[in-house]
C-alpha atoms as a PDB file:
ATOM      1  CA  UNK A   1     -52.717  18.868 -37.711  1.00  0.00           C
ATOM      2  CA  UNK A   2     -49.627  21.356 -37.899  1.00  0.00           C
ATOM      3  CA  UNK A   3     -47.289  18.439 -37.644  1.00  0.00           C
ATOM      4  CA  UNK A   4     -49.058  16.428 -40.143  1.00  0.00           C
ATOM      5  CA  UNK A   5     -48.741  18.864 -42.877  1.00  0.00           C
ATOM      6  CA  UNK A   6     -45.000  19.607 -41.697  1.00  0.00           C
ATOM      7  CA  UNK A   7     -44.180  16.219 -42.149  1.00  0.00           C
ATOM      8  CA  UNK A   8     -45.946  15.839 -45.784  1.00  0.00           C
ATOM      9  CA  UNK A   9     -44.109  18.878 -46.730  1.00  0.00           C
ATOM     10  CA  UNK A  10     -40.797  17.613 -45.294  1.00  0.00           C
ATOM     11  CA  UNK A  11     -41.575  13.515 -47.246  1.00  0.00           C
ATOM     12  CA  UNK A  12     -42.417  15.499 -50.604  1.00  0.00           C
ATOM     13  CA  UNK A  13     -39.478  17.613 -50.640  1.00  0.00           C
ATOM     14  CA  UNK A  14     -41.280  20.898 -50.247  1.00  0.00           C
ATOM     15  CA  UNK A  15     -40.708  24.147 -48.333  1.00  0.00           C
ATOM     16  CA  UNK A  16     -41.957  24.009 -44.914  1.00  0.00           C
ATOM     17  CA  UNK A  17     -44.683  26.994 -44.813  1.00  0.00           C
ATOM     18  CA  UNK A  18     -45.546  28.087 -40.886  1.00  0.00           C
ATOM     19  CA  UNK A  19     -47.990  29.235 -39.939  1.00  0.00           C
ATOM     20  CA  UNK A  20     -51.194  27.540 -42.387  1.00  0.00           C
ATOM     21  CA  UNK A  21     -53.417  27.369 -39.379  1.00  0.00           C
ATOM     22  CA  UNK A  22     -56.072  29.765 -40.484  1.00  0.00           C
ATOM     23  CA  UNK A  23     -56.172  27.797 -44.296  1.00  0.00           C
ATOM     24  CA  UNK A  24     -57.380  24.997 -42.846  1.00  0.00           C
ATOM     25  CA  UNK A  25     -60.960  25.414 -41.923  1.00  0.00           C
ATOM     26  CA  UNK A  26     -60.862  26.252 -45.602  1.00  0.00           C
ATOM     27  CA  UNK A  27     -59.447  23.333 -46.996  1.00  0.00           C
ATOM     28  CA  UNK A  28     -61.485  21.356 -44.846  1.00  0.00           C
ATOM     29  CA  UNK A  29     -64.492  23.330 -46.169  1.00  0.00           C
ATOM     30  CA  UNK A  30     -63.088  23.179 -50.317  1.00  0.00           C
ATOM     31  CA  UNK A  31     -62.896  18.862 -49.510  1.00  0.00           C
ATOM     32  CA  UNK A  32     -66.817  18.738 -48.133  1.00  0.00           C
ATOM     33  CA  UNK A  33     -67.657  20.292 -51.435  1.00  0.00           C
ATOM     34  CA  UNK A  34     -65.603  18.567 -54.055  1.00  0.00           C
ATOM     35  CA  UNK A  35     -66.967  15.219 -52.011  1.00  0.00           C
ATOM     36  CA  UNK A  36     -70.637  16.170 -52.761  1.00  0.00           C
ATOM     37  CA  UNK A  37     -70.025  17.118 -56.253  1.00  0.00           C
ATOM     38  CA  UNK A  38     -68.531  14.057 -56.804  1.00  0.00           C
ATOM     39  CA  UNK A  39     -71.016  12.010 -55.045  1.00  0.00           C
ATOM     40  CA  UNK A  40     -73.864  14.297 -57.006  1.00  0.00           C
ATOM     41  CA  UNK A  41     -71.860  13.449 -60.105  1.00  0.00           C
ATOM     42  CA  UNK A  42     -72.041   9.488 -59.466  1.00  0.00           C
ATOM     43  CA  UNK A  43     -75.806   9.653 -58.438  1.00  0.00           C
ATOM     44  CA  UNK A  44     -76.346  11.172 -54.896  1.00  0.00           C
ATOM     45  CA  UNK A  45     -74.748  10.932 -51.303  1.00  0.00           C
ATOM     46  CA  UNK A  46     -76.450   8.106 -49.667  1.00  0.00           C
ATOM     47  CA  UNK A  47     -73.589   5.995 -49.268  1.00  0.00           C
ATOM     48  CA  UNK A  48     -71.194   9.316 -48.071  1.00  0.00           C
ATOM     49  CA  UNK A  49     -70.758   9.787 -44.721  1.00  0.00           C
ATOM     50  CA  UNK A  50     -72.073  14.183 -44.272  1.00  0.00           C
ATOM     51  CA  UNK A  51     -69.342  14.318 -41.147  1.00  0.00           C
ATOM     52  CA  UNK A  52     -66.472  14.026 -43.138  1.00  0.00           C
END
């Protein structure tokens, strides 16, 4: 995953920040949320997959 997100910051142009390890579990936590509000906001989760 580190070498993903070194190569997104490299393609946009962006400084290369080492070291993000521990913000991930984060991210990955802020994403699960925003994709259930969303889904709440269209009319439930049925069709959302809850291991994403």
């Amino acid at each position: 995953m580190d070498r993903y997100w070194r190569l997104v910051w490299i393609v946009n142009g962006w400084q290369v920040v080492p070291d993000l390890i521990p913000v991930y579990p984060r991210l990955v936590q802020a994403l699960r949320h925003r994709l259930r509000t969303e889904a709440d906001r269209i009319g439930g989760a049925d069709h959302i997959n809850p291991r994403v």
